[in-house]
N, C-alpha and C. Protein backbone atom coordinates (compact mmCIF):
# COMPACT_ATOMS: atom_id res chain seq x y z
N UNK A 1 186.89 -103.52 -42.12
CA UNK A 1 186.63 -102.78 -43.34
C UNK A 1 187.83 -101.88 -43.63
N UNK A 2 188.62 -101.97 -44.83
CA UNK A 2 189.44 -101.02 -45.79
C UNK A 2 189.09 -99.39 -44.95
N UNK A 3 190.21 -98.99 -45.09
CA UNK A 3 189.81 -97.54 -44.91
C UNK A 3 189.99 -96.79 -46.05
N UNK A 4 189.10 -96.00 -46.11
CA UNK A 4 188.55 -95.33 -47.67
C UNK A 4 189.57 -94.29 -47.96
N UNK A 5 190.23 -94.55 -49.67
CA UNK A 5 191.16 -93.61 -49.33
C UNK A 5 190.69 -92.28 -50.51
N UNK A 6 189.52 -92.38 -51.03
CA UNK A 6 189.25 -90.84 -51.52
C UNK A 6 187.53 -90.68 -51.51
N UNK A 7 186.75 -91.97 -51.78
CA UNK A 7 185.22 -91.64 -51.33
C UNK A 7 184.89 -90.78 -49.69
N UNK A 8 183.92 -90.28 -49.59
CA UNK A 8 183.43 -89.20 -48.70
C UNK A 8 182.30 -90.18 -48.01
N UNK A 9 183.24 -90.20 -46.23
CA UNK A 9 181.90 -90.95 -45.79
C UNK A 9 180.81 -90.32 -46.12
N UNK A 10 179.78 -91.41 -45.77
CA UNK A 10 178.24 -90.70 -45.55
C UNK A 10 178.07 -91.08 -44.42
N UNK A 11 176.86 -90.15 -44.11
CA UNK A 11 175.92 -90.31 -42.85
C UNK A 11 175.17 -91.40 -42.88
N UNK A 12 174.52 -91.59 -41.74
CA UNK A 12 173.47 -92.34 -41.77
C UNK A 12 171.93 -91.50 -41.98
N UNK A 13 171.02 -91.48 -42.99
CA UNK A 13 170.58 -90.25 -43.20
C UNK A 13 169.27 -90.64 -42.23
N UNK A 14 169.39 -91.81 -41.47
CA UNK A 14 168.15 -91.98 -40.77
C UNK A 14 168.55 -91.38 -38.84
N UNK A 15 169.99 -90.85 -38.82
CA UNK A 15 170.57 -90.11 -37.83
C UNK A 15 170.12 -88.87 -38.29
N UNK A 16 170.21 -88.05 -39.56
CA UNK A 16 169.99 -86.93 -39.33
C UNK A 16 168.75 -86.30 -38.57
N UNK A 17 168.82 -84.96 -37.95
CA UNK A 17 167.54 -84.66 -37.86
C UNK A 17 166.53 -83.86 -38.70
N UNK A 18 167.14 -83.44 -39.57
CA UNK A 18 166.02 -83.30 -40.89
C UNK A 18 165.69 -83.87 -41.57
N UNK A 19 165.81 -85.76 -41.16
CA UNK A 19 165.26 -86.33 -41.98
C UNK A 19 164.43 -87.10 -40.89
N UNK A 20 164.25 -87.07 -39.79
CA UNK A 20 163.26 -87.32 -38.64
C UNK A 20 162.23 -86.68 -38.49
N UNK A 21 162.53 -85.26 -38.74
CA UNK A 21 161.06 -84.26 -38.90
C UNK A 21 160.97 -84.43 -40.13
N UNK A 22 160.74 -84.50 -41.25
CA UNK A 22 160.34 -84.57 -42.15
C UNK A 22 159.60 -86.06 -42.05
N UNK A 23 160.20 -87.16 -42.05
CA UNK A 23 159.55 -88.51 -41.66
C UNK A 23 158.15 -88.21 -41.22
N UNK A 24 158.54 -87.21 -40.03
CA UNK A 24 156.81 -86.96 -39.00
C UNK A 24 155.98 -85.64 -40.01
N UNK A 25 156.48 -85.08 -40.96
CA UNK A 25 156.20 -84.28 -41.85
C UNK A 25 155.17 -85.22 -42.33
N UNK A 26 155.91 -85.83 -43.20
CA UNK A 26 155.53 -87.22 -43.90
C UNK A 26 154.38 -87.87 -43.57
N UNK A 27 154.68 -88.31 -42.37
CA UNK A 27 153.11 -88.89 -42.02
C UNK A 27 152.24 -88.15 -41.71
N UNK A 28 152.32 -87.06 -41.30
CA UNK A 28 151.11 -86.27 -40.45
C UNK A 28 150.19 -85.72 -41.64
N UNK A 29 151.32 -85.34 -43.03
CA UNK A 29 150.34 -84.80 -44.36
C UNK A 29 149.44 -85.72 -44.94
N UNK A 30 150.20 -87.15 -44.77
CA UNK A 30 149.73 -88.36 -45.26
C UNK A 30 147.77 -88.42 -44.98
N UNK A 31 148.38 -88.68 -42.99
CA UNK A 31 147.23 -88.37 -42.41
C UNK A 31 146.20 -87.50 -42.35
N UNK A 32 146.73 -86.15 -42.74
CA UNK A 32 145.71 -85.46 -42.84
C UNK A 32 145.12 -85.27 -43.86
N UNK A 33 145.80 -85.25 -44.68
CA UNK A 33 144.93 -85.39 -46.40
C UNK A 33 144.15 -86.39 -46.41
N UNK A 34 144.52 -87.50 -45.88
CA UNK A 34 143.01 -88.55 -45.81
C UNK A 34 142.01 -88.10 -45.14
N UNK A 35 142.41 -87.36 -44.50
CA UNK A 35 140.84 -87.04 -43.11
C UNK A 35 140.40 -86.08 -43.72
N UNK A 36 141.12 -84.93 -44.48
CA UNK A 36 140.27 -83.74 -44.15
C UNK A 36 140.49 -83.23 -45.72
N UNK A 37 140.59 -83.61 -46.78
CA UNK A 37 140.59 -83.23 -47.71
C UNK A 37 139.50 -84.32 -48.73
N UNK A 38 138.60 -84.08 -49.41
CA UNK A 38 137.62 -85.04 -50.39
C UNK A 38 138.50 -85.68 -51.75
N UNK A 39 138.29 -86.87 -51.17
CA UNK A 39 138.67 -87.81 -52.55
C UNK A 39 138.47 -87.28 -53.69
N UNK A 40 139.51 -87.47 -54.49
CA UNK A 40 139.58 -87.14 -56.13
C UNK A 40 140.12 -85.44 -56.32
N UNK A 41 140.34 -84.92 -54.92
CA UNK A 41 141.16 -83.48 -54.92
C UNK A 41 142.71 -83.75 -55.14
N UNK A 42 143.07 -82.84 -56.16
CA UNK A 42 144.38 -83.19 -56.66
C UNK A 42 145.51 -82.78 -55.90
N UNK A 43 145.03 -81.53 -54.58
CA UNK A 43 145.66 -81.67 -53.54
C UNK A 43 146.59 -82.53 -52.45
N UNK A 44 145.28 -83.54 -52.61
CA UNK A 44 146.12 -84.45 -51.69
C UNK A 44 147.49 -84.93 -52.51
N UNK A 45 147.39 -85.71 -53.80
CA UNK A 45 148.36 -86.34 -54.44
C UNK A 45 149.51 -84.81 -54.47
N UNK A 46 149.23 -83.63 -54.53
CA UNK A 46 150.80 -82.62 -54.34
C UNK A 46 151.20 -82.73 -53.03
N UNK A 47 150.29 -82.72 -51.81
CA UNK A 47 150.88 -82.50 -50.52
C UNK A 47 151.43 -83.83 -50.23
N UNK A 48 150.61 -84.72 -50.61
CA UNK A 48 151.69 -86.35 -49.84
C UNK A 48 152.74 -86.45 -50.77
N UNK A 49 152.75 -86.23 -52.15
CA UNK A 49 153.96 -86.15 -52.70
C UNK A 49 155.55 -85.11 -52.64
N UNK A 50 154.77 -84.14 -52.43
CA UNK A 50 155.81 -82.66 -51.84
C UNK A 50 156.37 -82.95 -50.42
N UNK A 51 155.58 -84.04 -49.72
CA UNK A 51 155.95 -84.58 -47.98
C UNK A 51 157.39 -85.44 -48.49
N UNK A 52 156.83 -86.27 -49.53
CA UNK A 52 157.40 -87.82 -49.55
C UNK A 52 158.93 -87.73 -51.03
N UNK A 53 158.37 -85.90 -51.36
CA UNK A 53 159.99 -85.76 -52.12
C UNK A 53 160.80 -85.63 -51.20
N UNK A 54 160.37 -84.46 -50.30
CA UNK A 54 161.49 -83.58 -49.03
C UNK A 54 162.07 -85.16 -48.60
N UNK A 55 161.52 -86.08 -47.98
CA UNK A 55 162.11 -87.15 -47.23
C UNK A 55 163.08 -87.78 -48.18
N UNK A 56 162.50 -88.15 -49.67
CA UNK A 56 163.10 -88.88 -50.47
C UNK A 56 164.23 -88.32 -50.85
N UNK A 57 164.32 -87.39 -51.19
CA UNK A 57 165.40 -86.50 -51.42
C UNK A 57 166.77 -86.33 -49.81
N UNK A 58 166.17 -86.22 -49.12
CA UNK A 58 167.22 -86.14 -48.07
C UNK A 58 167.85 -87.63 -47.86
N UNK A 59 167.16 -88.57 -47.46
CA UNK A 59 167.57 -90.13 -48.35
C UNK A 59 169.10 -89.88 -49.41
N UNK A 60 168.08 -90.30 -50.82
CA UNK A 60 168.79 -89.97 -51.72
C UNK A 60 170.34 -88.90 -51.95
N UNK A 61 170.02 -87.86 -50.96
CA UNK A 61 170.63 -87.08 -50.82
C UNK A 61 172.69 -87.36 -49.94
N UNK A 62 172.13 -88.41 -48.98
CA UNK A 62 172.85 -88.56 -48.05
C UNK A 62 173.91 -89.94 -48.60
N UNK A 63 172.84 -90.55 -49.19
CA UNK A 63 173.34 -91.69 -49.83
C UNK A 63 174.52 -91.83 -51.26
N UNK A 64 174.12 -90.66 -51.89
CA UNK A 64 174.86 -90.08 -52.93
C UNK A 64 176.13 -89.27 -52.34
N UNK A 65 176.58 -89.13 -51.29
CA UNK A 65 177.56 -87.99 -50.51
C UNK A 65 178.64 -88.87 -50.63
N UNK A 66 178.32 -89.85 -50.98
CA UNK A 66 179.63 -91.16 -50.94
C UNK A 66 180.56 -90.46 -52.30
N UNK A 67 179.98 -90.38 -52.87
CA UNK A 67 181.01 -90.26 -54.61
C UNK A 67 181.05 -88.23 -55.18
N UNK A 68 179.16 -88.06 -54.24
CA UNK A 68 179.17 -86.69 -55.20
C UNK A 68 178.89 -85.97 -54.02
N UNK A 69 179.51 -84.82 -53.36
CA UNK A 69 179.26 -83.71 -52.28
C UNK A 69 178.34 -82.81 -53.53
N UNK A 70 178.38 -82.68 -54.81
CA UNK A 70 177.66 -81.73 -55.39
C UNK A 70 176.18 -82.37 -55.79
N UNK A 71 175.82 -83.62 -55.70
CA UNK A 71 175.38 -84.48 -55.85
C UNK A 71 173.83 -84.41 -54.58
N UNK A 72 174.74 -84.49 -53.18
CA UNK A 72 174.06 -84.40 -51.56
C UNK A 72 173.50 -82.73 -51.74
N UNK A 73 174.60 -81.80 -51.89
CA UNK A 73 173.93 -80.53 -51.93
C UNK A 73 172.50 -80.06 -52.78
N UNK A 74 172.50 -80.64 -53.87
CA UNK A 74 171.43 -80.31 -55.24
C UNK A 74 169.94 -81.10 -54.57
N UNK A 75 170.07 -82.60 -54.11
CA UNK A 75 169.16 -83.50 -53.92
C UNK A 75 168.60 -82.49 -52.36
N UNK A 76 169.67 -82.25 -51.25
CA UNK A 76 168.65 -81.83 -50.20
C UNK A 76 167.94 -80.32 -50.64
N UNK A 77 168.66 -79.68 -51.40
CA UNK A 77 168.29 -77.95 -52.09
C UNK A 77 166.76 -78.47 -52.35
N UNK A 78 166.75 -79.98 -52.76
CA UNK A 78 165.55 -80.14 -53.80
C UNK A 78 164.41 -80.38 -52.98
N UNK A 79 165.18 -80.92 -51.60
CA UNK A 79 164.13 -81.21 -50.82
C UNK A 79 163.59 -80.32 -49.56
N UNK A 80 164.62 -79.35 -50.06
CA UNK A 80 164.04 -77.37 -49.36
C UNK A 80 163.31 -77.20 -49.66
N UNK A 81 163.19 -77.27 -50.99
CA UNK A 81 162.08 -76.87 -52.05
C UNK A 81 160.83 -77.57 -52.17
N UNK A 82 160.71 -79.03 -51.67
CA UNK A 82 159.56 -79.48 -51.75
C UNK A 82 158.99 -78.98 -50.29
N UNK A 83 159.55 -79.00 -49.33
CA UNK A 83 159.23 -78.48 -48.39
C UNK A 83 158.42 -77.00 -48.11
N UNK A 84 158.95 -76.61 -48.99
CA UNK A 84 158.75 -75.29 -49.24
C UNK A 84 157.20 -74.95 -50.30
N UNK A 85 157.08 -76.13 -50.82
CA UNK A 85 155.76 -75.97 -51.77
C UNK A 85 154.19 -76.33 -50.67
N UNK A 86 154.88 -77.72 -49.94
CA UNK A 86 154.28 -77.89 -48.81
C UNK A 86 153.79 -77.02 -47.59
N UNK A 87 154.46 -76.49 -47.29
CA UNK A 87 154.30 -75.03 -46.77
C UNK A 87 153.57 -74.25 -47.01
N UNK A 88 153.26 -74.18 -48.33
CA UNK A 88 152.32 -72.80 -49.28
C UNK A 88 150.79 -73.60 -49.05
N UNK A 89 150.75 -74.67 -49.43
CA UNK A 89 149.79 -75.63 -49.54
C UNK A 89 149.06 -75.69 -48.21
N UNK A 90 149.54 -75.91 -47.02
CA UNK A 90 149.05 -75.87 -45.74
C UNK A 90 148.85 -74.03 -45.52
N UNK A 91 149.57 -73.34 -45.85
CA UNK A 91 148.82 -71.51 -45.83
C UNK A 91 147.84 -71.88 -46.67
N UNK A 92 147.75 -72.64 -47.74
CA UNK A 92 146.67 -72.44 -48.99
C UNK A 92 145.34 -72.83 -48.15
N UNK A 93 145.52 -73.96 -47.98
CA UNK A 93 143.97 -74.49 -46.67
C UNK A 93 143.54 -73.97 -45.90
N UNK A 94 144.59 -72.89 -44.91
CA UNK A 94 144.04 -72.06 -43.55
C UNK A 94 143.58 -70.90 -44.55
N UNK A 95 144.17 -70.40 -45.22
CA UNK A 95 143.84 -69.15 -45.82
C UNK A 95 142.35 -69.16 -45.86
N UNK A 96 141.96 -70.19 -47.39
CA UNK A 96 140.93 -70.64 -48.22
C UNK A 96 139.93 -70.72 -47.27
N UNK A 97 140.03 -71.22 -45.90
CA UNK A 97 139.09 -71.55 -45.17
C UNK A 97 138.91 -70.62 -44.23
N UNK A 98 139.48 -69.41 -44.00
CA UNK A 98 139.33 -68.20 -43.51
C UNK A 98 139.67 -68.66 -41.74
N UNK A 99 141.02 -69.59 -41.73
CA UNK A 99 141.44 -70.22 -40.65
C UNK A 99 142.43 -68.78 -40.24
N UNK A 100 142.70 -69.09 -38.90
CA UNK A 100 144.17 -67.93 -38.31
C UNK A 100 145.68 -68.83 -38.64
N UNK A 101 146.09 -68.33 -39.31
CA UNK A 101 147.70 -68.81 -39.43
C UNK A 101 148.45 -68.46 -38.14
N UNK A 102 149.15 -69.08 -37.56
CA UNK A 102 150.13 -68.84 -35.77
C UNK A 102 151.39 -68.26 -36.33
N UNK A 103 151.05 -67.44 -35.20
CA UNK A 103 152.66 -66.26 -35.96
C UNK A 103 153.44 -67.06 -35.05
N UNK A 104 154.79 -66.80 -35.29
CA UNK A 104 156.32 -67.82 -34.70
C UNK A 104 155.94 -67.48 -32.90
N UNK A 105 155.42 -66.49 -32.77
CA UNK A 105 155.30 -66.41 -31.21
C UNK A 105 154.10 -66.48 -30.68
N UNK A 106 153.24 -67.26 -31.23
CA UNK A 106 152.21 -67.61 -30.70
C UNK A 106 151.98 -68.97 -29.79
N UNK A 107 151.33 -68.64 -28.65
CA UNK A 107 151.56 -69.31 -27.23
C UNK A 107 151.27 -71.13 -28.38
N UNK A 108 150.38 -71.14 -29.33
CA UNK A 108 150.86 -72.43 -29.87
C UNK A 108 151.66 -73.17 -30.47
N UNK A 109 152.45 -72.02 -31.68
CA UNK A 109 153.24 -72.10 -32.36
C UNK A 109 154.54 -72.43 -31.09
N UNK A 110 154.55 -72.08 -30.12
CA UNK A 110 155.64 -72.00 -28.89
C UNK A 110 155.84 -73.64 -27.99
N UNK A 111 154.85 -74.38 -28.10
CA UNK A 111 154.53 -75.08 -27.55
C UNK A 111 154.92 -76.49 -28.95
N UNK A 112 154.06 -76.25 -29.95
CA UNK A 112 154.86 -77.30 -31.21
C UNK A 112 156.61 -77.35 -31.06
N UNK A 113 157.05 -75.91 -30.82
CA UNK A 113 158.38 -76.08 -30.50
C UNK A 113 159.25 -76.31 -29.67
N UNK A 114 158.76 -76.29 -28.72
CA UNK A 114 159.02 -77.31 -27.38
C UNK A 114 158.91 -78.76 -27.91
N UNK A 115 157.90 -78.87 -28.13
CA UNK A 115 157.39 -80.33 -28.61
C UNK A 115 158.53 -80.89 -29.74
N UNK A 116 158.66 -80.30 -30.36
CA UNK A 116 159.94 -80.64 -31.54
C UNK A 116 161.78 -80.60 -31.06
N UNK A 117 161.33 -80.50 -29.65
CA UNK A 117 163.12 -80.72 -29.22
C UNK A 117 163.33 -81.38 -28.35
N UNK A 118 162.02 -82.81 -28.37
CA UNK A 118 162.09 -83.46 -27.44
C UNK A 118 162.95 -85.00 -28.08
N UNK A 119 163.74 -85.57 -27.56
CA UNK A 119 165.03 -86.19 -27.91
C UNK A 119 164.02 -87.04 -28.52
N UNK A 120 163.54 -88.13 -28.25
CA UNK A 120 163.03 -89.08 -29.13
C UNK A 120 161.23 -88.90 -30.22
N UNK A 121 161.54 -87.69 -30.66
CA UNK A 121 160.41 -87.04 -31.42
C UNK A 121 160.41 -87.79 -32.60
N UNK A 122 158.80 -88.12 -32.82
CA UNK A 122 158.34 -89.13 -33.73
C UNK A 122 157.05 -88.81 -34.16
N UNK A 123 156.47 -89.25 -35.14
CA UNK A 123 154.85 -89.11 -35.50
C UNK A 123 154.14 -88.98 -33.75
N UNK A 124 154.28 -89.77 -33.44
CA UNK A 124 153.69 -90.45 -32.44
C UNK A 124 153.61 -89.13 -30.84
N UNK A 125 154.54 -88.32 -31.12
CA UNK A 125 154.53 -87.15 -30.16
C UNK A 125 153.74 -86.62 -30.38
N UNK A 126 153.28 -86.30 -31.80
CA UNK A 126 152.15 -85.67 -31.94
C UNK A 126 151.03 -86.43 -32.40
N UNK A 127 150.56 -87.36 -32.50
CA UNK A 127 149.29 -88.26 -33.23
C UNK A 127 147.95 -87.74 -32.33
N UNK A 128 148.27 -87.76 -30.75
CA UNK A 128 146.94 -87.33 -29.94
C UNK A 128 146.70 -86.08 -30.31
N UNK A 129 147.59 -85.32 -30.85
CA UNK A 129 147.32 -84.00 -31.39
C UNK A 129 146.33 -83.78 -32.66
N UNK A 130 146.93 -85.24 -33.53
CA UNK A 130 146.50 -84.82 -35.21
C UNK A 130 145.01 -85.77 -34.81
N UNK A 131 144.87 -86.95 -33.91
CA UNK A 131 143.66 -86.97 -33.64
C UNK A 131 142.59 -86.48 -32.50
N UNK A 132 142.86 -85.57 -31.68
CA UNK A 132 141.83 -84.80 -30.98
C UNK A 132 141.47 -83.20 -31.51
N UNK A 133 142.50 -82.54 -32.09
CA UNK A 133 142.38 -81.55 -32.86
C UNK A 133 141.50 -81.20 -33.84
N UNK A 134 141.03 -79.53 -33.97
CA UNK A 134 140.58 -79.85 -35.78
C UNK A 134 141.56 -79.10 -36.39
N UNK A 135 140.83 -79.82 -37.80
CA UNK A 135 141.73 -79.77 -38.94
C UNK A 135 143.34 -78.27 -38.87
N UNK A 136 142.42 -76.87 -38.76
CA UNK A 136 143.17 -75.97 -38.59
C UNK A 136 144.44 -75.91 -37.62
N UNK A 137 144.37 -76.26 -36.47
CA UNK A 137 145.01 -76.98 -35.39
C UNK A 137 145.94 -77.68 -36.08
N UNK A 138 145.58 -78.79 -37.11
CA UNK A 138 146.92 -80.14 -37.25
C UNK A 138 147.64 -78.93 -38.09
N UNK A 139 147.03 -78.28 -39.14
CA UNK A 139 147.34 -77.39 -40.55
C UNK A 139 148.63 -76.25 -40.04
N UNK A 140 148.43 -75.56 -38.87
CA UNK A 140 148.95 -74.67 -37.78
C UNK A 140 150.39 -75.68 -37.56
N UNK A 141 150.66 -76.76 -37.01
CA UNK A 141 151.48 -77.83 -36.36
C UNK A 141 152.23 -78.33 -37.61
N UNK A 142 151.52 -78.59 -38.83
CA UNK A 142 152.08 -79.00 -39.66
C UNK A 142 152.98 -77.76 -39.99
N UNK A 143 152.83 -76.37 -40.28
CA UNK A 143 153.41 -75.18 -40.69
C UNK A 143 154.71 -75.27 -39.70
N UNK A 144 154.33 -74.84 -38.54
CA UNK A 144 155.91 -75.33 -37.54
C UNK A 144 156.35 -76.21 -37.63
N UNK A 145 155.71 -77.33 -37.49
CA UNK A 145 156.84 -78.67 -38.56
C UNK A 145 157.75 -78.01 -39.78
N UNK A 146 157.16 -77.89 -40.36
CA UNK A 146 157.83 -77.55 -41.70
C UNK A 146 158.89 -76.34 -41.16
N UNK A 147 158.32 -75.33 -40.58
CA UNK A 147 159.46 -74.14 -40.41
C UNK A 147 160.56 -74.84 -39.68
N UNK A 148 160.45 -75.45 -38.91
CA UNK A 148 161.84 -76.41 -38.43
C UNK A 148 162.40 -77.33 -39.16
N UNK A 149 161.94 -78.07 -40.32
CA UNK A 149 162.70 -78.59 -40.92
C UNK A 149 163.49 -77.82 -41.80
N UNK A 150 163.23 -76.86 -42.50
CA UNK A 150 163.57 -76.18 -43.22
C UNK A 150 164.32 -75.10 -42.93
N UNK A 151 164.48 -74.84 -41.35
CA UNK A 151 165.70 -74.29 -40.63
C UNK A 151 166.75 -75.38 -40.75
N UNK A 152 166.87 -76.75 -40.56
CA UNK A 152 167.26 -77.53 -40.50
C UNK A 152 168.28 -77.85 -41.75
N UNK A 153 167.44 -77.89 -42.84
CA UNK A 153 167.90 -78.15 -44.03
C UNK A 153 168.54 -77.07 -44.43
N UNK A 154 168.46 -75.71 -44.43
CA UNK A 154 169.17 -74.36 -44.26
C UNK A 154 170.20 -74.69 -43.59
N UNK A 155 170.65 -74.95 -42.35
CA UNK A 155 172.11 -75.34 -41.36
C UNK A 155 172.81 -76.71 -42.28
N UNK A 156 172.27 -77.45 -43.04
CA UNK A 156 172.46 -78.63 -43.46
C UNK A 156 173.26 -78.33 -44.47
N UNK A 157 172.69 -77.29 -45.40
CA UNK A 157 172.99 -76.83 -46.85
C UNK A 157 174.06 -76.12 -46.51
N UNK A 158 174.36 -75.43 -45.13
CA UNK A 158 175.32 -75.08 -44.82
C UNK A 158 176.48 -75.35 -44.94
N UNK A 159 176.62 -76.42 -43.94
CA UNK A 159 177.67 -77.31 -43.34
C UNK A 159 178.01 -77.79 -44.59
N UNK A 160 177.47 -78.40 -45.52
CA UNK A 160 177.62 -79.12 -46.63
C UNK A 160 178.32 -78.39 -47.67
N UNK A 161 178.41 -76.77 -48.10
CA UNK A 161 178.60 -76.26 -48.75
C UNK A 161 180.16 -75.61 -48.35
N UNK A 162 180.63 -75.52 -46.24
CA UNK A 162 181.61 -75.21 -45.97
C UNK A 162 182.60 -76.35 -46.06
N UNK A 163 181.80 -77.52 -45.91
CA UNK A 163 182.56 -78.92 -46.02
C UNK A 163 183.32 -79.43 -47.39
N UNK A 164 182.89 -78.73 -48.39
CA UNK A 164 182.95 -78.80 -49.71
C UNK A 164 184.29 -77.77 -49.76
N UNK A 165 183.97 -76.85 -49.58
CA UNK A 165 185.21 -75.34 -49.53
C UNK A 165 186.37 -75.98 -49.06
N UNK A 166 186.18 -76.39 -47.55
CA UNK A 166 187.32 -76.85 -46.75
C UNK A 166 188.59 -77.93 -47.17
N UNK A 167 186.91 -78.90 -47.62
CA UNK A 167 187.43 -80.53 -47.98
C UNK A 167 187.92 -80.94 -49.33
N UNK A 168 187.14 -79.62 -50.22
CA UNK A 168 186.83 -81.01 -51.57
C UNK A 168 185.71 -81.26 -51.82
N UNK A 169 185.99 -81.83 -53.35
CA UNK A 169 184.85 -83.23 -53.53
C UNK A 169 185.25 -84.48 -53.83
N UNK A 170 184.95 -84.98 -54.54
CA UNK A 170 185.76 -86.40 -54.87
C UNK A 170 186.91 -86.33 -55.98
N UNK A 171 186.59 -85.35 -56.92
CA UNK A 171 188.33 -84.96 -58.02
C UNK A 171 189.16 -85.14 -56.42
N UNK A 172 189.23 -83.63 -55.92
CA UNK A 172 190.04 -83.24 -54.87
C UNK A 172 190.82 -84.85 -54.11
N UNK A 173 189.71 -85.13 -53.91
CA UNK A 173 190.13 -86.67 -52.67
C UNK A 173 190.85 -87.45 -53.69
N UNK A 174 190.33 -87.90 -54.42
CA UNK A 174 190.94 -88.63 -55.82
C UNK A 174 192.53 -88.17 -55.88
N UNK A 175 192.50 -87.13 -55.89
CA UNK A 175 194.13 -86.23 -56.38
C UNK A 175 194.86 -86.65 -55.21
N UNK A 176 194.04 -86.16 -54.27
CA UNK A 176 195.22 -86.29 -52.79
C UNK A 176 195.39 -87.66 -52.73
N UNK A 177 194.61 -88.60 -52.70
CA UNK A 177 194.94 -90.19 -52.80
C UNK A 177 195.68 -90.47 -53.27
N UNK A 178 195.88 -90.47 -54.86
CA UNK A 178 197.18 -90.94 -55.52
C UNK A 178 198.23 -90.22 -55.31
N UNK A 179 197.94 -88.79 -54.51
CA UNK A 179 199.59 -88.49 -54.42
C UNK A 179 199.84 -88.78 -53.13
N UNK A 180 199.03 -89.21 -52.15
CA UNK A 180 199.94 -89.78 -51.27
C UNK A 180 200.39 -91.12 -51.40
N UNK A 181 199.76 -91.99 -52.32
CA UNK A 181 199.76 -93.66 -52.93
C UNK A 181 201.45 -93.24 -53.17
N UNK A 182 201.77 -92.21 -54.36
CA UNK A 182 202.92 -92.11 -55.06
C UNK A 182 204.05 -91.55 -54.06
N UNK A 183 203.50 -90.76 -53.26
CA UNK A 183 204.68 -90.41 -52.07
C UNK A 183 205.26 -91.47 -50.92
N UNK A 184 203.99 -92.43 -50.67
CA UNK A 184 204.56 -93.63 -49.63
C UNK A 184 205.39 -94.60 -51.00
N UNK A 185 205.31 -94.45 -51.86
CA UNK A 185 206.37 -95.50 -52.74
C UNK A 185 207.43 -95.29 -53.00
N UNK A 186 207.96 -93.98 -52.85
CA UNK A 186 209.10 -93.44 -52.86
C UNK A 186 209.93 -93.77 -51.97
């Protein structure tokens, strides 16, 4: 393969890890809105959709980094933000139901996070969780899910925004390309 002389690699956005927790984001809201929320609540269709922007968007996001760095930044911002609605939505259920929300240092909240830095973390690390648990329990797990992705996507938006400063975007690469095209012809 050509080596690229002004497009911006991309990642592989199925390497990142904010798009692995979110994946398990993804399914676990999926899952639980079927179990524990009543058909025809318009809930479910915001929370599996607010799951399945954050993912789509980081996707989308990574995939677009090829041509537009302003492009990757806007799409994952977008998928902070769905994350972030998701979030409210799972407080909205514990609240409503007069459940305990887990403060960041709570011996459970402590233990999801252990659980979330284990190298090959998947739905599946937690599934005996989302099925022996109740509801409040998955709702609790889902919230630290989310607060880690969204640390995640925060360091992401980071890197992305110093990478931009440092590097460029594609004008920038574009410019430097043809003037080094025009300097090796000389």
């Amino acid at each position: 393969m050509p080596k690229r002389e002004f497009l911006n690699p991309h990642g592989n956005y199925r390497e990142l890890l904010s798009y692995k927790k979110v994946e398990i984001i993804y399914d676990l809201t999926f899952h639980f809105t079927e179990k524990n929320l009543r058909r025809g609540d318009r809930t479910i269709d915001q929370m599996v959709q607010a799951s399945r922007s954050g993912k789509q968007n980081i996707l989308e996001g990574s995939k677009a980094a090829v041509a537009s760095t302003e492009m990757e930044i806007k799409l994952t911002n977008v998928a902070r933000a769905s994350l972030e609605e998701l979030l409210e939505d799972y407080r909205d259920y514990l609240r409503a139901r007069d459940h305990r929300i887990w403060g960041k240092d709570d011996k459970e909240a402590l233990y999801v996070r252990k659980l979330g830095r284990q190298e090959n973390e998947s739905y599946d690390t937690y599934r005996t969780y989302m099925d022996t648990r109740p509801p409040e329990t998955v709702a609790n797990i889902a919230l630290c899910l989310i607060h880690q992705a969204n640390y995640l996507l925060d360091q992401q938006i980071r890197r992305l925004e110093k990478d931009f400063v440092e590097k460029g975007g594609l004008r920038e690469n574009m410019t430097r390309a043809r003037l080094q095209h025009r300097n090796r012809r000389k």
